[in-house]
C-alpha atoms as a PDB file:
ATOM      1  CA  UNK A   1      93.607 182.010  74.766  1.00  0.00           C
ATOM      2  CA  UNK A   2      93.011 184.879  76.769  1.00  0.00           C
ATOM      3  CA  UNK A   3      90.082 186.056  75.095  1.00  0.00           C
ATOM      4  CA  UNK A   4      88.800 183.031  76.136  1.00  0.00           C
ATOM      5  CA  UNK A   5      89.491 183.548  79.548  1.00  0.00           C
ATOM      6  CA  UNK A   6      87.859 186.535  79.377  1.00  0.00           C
ATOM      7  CA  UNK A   7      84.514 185.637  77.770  1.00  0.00           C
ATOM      8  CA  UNK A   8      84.174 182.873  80.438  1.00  0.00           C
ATOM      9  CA  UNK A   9      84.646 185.389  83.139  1.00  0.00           C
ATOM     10  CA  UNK A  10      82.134 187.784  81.841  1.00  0.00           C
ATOM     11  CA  UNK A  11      79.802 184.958  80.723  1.00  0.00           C
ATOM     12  CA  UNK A  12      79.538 183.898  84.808  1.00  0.00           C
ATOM     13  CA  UNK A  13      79.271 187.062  86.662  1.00  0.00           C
ATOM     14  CA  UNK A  14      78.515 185.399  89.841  1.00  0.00           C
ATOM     15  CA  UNK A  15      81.926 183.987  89.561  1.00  0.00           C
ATOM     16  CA  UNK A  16      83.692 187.300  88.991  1.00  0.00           C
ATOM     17  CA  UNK A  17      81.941 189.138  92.166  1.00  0.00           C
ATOM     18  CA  UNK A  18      84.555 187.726  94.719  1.00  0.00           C
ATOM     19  CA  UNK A  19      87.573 188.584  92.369  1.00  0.00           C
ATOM     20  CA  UNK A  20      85.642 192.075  91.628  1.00  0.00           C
ATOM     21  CA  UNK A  21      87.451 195.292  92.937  1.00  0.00           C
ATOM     22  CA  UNK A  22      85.387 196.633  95.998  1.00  0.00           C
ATOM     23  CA  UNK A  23      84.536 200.316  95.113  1.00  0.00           C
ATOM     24  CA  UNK A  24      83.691 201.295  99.294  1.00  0.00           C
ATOM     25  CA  UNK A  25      86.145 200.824 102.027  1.00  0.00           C
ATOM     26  CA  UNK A  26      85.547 197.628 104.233  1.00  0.00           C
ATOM     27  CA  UNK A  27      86.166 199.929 107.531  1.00  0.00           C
ATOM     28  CA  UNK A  28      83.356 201.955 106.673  1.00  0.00           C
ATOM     29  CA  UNK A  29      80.664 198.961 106.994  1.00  0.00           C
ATOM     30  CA  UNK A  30      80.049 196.637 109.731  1.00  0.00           C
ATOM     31  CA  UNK A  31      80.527 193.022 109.154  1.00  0.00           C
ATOM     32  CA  UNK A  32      77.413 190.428 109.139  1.00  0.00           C
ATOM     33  CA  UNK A  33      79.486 188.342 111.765  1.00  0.00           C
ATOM     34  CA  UNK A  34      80.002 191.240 114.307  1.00  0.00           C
ATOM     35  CA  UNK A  35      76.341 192.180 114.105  1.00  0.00           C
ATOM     36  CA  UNK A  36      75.500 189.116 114.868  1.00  0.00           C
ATOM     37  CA  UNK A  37      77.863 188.076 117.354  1.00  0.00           C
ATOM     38  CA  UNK A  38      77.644 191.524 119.155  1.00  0.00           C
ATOM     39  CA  UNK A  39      74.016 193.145 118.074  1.00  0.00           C
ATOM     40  CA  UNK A  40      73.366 196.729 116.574  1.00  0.00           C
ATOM     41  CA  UNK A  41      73.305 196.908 112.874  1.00  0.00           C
ATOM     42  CA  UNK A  42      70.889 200.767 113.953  1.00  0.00           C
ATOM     43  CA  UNK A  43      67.326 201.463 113.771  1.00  0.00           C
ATOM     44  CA  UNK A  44      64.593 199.544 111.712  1.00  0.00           C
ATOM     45  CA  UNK A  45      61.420 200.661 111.227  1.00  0.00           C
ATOM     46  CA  UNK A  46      61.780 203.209 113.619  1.00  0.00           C
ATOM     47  CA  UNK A  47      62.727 200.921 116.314  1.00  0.00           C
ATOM     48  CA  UNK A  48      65.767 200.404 117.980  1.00  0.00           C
ATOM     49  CA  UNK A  49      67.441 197.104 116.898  1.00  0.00           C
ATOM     50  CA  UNK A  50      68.053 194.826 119.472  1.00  0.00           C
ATOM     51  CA  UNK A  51      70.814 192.712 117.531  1.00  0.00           C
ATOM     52  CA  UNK A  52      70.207 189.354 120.106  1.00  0.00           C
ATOM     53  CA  UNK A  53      74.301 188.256 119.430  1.00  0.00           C
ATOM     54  CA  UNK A  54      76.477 187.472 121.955  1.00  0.00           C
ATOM     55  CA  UNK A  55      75.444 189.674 124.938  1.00  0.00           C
ATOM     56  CA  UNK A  56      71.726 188.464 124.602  1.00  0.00           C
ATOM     57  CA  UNK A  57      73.300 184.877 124.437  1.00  0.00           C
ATOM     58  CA  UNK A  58      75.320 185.351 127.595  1.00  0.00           C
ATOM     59  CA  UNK A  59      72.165 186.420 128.961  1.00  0.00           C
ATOM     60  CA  UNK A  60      70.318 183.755 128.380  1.00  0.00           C
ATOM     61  CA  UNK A  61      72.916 181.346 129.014  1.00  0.00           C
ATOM     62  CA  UNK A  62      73.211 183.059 132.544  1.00  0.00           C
ATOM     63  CA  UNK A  63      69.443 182.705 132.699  1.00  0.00           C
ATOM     64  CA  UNK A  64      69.398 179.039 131.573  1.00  0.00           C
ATOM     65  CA  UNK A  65      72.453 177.971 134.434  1.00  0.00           C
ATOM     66  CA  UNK A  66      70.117 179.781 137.033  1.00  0.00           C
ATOM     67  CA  UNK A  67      67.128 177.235 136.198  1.00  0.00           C
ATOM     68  CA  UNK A  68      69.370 174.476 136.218  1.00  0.00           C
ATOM     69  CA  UNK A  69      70.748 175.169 139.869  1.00  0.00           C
ATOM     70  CA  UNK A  70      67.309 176.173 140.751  1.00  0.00           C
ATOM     71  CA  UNK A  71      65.678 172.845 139.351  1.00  0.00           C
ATOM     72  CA  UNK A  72      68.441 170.570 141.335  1.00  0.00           C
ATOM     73  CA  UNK A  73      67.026 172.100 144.462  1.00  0.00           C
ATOM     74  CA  UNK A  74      63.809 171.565 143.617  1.00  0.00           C
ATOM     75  CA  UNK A  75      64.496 168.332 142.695  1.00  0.00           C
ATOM     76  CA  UNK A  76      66.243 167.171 146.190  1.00  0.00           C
ATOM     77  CA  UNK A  77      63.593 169.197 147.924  1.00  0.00           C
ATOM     78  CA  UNK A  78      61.458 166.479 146.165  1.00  0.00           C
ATOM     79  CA  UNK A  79      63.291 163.618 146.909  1.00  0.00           C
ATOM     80  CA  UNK A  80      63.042 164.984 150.752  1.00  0.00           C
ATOM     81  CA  UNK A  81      59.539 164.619 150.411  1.00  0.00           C
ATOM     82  CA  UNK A  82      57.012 161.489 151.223  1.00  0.00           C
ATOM     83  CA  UNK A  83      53.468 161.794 150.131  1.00  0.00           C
ATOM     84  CA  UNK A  84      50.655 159.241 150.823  1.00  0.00           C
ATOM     85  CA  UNK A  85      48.156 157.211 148.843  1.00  0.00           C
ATOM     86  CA  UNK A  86      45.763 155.737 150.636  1.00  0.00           C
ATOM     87  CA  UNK A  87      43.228 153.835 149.580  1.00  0.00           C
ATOM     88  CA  UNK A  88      39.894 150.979 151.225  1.00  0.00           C
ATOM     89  CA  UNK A  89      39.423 153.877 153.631  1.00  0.00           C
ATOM     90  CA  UNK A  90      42.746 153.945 154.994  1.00  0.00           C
ATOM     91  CA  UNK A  91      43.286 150.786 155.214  1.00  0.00           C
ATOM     92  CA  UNK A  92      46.107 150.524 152.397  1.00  0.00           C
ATOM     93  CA  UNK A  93      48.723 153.360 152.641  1.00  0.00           C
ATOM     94  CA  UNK A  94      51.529 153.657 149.839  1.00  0.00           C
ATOM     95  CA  UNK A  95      54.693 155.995 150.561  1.00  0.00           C
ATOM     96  CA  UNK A  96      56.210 157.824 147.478  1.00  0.00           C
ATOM     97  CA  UNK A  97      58.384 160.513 147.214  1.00  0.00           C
ATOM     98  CA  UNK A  98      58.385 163.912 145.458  1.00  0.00           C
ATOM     99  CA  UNK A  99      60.314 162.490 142.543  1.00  0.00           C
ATOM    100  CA  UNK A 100      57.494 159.279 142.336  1.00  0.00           C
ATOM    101  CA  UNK A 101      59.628 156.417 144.368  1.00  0.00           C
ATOM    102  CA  UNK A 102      58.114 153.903 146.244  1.00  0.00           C
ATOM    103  CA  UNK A 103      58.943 154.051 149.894  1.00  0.00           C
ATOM    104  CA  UNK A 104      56.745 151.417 150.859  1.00  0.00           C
ATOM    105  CA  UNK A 105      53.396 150.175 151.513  1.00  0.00           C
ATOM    106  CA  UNK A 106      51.198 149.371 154.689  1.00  0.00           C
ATOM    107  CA  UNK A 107      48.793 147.375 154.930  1.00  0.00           C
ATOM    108  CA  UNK A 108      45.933 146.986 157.527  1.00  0.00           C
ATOM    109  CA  UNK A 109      47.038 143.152 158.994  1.00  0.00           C
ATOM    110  CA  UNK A 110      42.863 142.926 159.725  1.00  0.00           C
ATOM    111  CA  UNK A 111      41.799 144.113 156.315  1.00  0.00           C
ATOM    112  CA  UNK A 112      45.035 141.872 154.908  1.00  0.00           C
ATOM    113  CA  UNK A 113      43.165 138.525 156.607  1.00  0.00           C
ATOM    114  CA  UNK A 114      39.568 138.982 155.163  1.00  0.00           C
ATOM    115  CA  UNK A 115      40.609 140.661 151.832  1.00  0.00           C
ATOM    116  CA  UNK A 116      40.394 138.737 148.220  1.00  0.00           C
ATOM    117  CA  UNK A 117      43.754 138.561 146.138  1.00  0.00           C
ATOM    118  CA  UNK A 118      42.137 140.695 143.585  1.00  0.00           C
ATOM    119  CA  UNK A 119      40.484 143.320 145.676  1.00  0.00           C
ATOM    120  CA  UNK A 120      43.837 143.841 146.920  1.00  0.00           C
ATOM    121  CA  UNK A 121      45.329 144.312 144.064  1.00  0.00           C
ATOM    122  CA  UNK A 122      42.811 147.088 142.781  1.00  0.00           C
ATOM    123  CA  UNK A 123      43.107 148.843 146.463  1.00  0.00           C
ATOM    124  CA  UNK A 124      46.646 148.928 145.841  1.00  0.00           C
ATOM    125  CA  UNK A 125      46.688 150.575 142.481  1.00  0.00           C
ATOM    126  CA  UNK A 126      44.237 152.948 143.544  1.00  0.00           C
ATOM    127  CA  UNK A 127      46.812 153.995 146.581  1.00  0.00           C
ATOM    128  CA  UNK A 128      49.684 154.114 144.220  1.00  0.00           C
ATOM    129  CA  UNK A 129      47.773 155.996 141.641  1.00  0.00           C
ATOM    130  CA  UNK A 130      47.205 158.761 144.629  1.00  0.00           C
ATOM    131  CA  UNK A 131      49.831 158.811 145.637  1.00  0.00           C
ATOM    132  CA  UNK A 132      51.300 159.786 142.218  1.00  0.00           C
ATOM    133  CA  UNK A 133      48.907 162.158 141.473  1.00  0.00           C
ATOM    134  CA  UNK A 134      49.996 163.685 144.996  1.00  0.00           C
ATOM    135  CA  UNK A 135      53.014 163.676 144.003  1.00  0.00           C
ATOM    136  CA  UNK A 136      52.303 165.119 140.374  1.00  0.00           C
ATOM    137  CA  UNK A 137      50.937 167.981 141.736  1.00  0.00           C
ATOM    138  CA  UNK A 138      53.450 168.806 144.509  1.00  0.00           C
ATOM    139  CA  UNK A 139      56.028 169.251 142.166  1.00  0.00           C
ATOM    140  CA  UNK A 140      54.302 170.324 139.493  1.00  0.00           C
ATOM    141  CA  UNK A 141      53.354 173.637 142.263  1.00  0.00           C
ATOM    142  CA  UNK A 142      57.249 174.005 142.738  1.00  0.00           C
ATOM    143  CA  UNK A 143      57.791 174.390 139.105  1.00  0.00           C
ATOM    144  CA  UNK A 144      55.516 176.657 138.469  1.00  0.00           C
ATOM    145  CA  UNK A 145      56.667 178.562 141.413  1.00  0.00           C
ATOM    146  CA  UNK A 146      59.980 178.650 139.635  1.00  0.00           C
ATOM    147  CA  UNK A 147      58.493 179.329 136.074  1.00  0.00           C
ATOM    148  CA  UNK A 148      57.120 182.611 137.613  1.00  0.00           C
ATOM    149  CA  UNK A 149      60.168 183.290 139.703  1.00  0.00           C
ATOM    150  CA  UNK A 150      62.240 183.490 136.016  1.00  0.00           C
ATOM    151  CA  UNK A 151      59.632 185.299 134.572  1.00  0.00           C
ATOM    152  CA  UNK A 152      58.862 182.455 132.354  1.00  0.00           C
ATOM    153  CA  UNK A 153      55.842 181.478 131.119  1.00  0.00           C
ATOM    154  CA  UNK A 154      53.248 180.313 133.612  1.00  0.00           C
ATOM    155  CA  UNK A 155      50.933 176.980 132.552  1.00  0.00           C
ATOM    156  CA  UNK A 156      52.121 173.783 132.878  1.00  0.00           C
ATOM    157  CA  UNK A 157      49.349 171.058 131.989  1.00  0.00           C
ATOM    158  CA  UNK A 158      47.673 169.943 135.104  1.00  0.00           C
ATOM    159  CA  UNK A 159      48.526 166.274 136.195  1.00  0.00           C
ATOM    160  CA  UNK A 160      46.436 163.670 133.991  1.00  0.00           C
ATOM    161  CA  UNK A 161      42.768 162.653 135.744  1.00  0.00           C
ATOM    162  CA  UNK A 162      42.020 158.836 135.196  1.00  0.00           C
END
Protein backbone atom coordinates (compact mmCIF):
# COMPACT_ATOMS: atom_id res chain seq x y z
CA UNK A 1 0.00 0.00 0.00
CA UNK A 2 2.76 2.21 0.26
CA UNK A 3 4.20 1.60 -2.96
CA UNK A 4 1.18 2.86 -4.06
CA UNK A 5 1.44 5.90 -2.30
CA UNK A 6 4.52 6.38 -3.69
CA UNK A 7 3.90 5.87 -7.43
CA UNK A 8 0.99 8.39 -7.11
CA UNK A 9 3.30 10.91 -5.64
CA UNK A 10 5.90 10.58 -8.26
CA UNK A 11 3.28 10.13 -11.02
CA UNK A 12 1.98 14.04 -10.07
CA UNK A 13 5.03 16.02 -9.52
CA UNK A 14 3.21 19.20 -9.36
CA UNK A 15 1.64 17.79 -6.32
CA UNK A 16 4.88 16.84 -4.59
CA UNK A 17 6.61 20.49 -5.13
CA UNK A 18 4.90 22.02 -1.96
CA UNK A 19 5.75 18.88 0.23
CA UNK A 20 9.37 18.94 -1.59
CA UNK A 21 12.40 19.75 0.76
CA UNK A 22 13.65 23.36 -0.15
CA UNK A 23 17.42 22.95 -0.97
CA UNK A 24 18.18 27.23 -0.40
CA UNK A 25 17.40 29.02 2.74
CA UNK A 26 14.11 31.16 2.64
CA UNK A 27 16.16 34.19 4.42
CA UNK A 28 18.38 34.36 1.63
CA UNK A 29 15.52 35.38 -1.03
CA UNK A 30 13.06 38.06 -0.92
CA UNK A 31 9.47 37.21 -0.90
CA UNK A 32 7.05 38.06 -4.04
CA UNK A 33 4.69 39.81 -1.40
CA UNK A 34 7.39 42.18 0.09
CA UNK A 35 8.53 43.18 -3.38
CA UNK A 36 5.48 44.04 -4.15
CA UNK A 37 4.16 45.60 -1.21
CA UNK A 38 7.49 47.53 -0.62
CA UNK A 39 9.36 47.72 -4.28
CA UNK A 40 13.07 46.66 -5.11
CA UNK A 41 13.48 43.18 -6.31
CA UNK A 42 17.39 45.14 -8.00
CA UNK A 43 18.28 46.12 -11.38
CA UNK A 44 16.64 44.94 -14.75
CA UNK A 45 17.95 45.53 -17.83
CA UNK A 46 20.32 47.80 -16.56
CA UNK A 47 17.82 49.96 -14.98
CA UNK A 48 17.04 50.55 -11.62
CA UNK A 49 13.73 48.85 -10.60
CA UNK A 50 11.26 51.00 -9.37
CA UNK A 51 9.14 48.20 -7.51
CA UNK A 52 5.66 50.68 -7.52
CA UNK A 53 4.39 48.70 -3.93
CA UNK A 54 3.33 50.38 -1.13
CA UNK A 55 5.39 53.63 -1.03
CA UNK A 56 4.40 54.43 -4.74
CA UNK A 57 0.76 53.62 -3.55
CA UNK A 58 0.92 55.99 -0.62
CA UNK A 59 2.07 58.33 -3.10
CA UNK A 60 -0.46 58.24 -5.22
CA UNK A 61 -3.03 57.92 -2.73
CA UNK A 62 -1.57 61.25 -1.23
CA UNK A 63 -1.73 62.57 -4.78
CA UNK A 64 -5.31 61.35 -5.43
CA UNK A 65 -6.72 63.06 -1.71
CA UNK A 66 -4.96 66.34 -2.99
CA UNK A 67 -7.29 66.37 -6.26
CA UNK A 68 -10.15 65.56 -4.32
CA UNK A 69 -9.77 68.62 -1.83
CA UNK A 70 -8.64 70.59 -4.74
CA UNK A 71 -11.79 69.63 -6.96
CA UNK A 72 -14.32 70.54 -3.88
CA UNK A 73 -12.92 74.01 -4.14
CA UNK A 74 -13.23 74.20 -7.49
CA UNK A 75 -16.43 72.97 -7.35
CA UNK A 76 -17.91 75.68 -4.68
CA UNK A 77 -15.86 78.25 -6.51
CA UNK A 78 -18.34 77.14 -9.27
CA UNK A 79 -21.34 77.14 -7.50
CA UNK A 80 -20.21 80.92 -6.45
CA UNK A 81 -20.37 81.69 -9.90
CA UNK A 82 -23.41 83.11 -12.26
CA UNK A 83 -22.85 83.21 -15.93
CA UNK A 84 -25.29 84.64 -18.56
CA UNK A 85 -27.05 83.46 -21.69
CA UNK A 86 -28.51 85.85 -23.50
CA UNK A 87 -30.21 85.57 -26.36
CA UNK A 88 -32.98 88.05 -29.21
CA UNK A 89 -30.22 90.61 -28.70
CA UNK A 90 -30.42 90.86 -25.12
CA UNK A 91 -33.61 90.75 -24.76
CA UNK A 92 -33.84 87.18 -22.99
CA UNK A 93 -31.16 86.71 -20.23
CA UNK A 94 -30.84 83.19 -18.43
CA UNK A 95 -28.72 82.98 -15.04
CA UNK A 96 -26.78 79.66 -14.44
CA UNK A 97 -24.19 78.84 -12.27
CA UNK A 98 -20.70 77.32 -12.58
CA UNK A 99 -22.03 73.89 -11.76
CA UNK A 100 -25.07 74.44 -14.72
CA UNK A 101 -28.16 75.57 -12.27
CA UNK A 102 -30.71 77.71 -13.29
CA UNK A 103 -30.83 80.92 -11.36
CA UNK A 104 -33.41 82.41 -13.32
CA UNK A 105 -34.51 84.03 -16.38
CA UNK A 106 -35.40 87.70 -17.53
CA UNK A 107 -37.28 88.60 -19.87
CA UNK A 108 -37.68 91.94 -21.80
CA UNK A 109 -41.65 92.82 -20.56
CA UNK A 110 -41.71 94.82 -24.30
CA UNK A 111 -40.25 91.97 -26.29
CA UNK A 112 -42.56 89.52 -23.82
CA UNK A 113 -45.91 91.57 -25.30
CA UNK A 114 -45.17 91.36 -29.12
CA UNK A 115 -43.34 87.95 -29.06
CA UNK A 116 -45.02 84.51 -30.52
CA UNK A 117 -45.24 81.46 -28.00
CA UNK A 118 -42.86 79.65 -30.18
CA UNK A 119 -40.29 82.27 -30.91
CA UNK A 120 -40.03 82.41 -27.31
CA UNK A 121 -39.46 79.26 -26.76
CA UNK A 122 -36.48 78.96 -29.35
CA UNK A 123 -34.98 82.43 -27.80
CA UNK A 124 -35.04 80.73 -24.63
CA UNK A 125 -33.18 77.60 -25.53
CA UNK A 126 -30.76 79.49 -27.35
CA UNK A 127 -30.04 81.60 -23.89
CA UNK A 128 -29.93 78.46 -21.90
CA UNK A 129 -27.79 76.70 -24.38
CA UNK A 130 -25.19 79.84 -23.80
CA UNK A 131 -25.34 79.97 -20.99
CA UNK A 132 -24.23 76.30 -20.60
CA UNK A 133 -21.69 76.46 -22.93
CA UNK A 134 -20.45 79.52 -20.69
CA UNK A 135 -20.56 77.63 -18.14
CA UNK A 136 -18.85 74.47 -19.85
CA UNK A 137 -16.01 76.32 -20.52
CA UNK A 138 -15.50 78.19 -17.22
CA UNK A 139 -15.04 75.18 -15.47
CA UNK A 140 -13.71 73.24 -17.87
CA UNK A 141 -10.54 76.31 -17.67
CA UNK A 142 -10.40 75.55 -13.81
CA UNK A 143 -9.82 71.95 -14.40
CA UNK A 144 -7.40 72.16 -16.59
CA UNK A 145 -5.75 74.68 -14.45
CA UNK A 146 -5.72 71.95 -11.86
CA UNK A 147 -4.74 69.07 -14.33
CA UNK A 148 -1.49 71.11 -14.93
CA UNK A 149 -1.11 72.16 -11.34
CA UNK A 150 -0.78 68.02 -10.51
CA UNK A 151 1.25 67.55 -13.31
CA UNK A 152 -1.41 65.57 -14.93
CA UNK A 153 -2.14 65.31 -18.24
CA UNK A 154 -3.33 68.44 -20.00
CA UNK A 155 -6.46 68.01 -22.76
CA UNK A 156 -9.73 67.81 -21.76
CA UNK A 157 -12.24 67.72 -24.85
CA UNK A 158 -13.46 71.15 -25.54
CA UNK A 159 -17.23 71.75 -24.65
CA UNK A 160 -19.58 70.21 -27.50
CA UNK A 161 -20.51 72.98 -30.50
CA UNK A 162 -24.24 72.53 -31.65
Amino acid sequence: MKIHSIIALIAAPSSVVGFAPTFYSRSATKSVSSLNLFGGGGKKDGEEKKGGGMGEMMDNFKKAQEIGAKTQKIQAELAGETLEGLAADGKVVVRITGQQKPEGVDIDPDYLAGVAADELSAQLTTAFQDAHEKSLTVMNEKMMGLYAEMGLPVGAPEPPKE
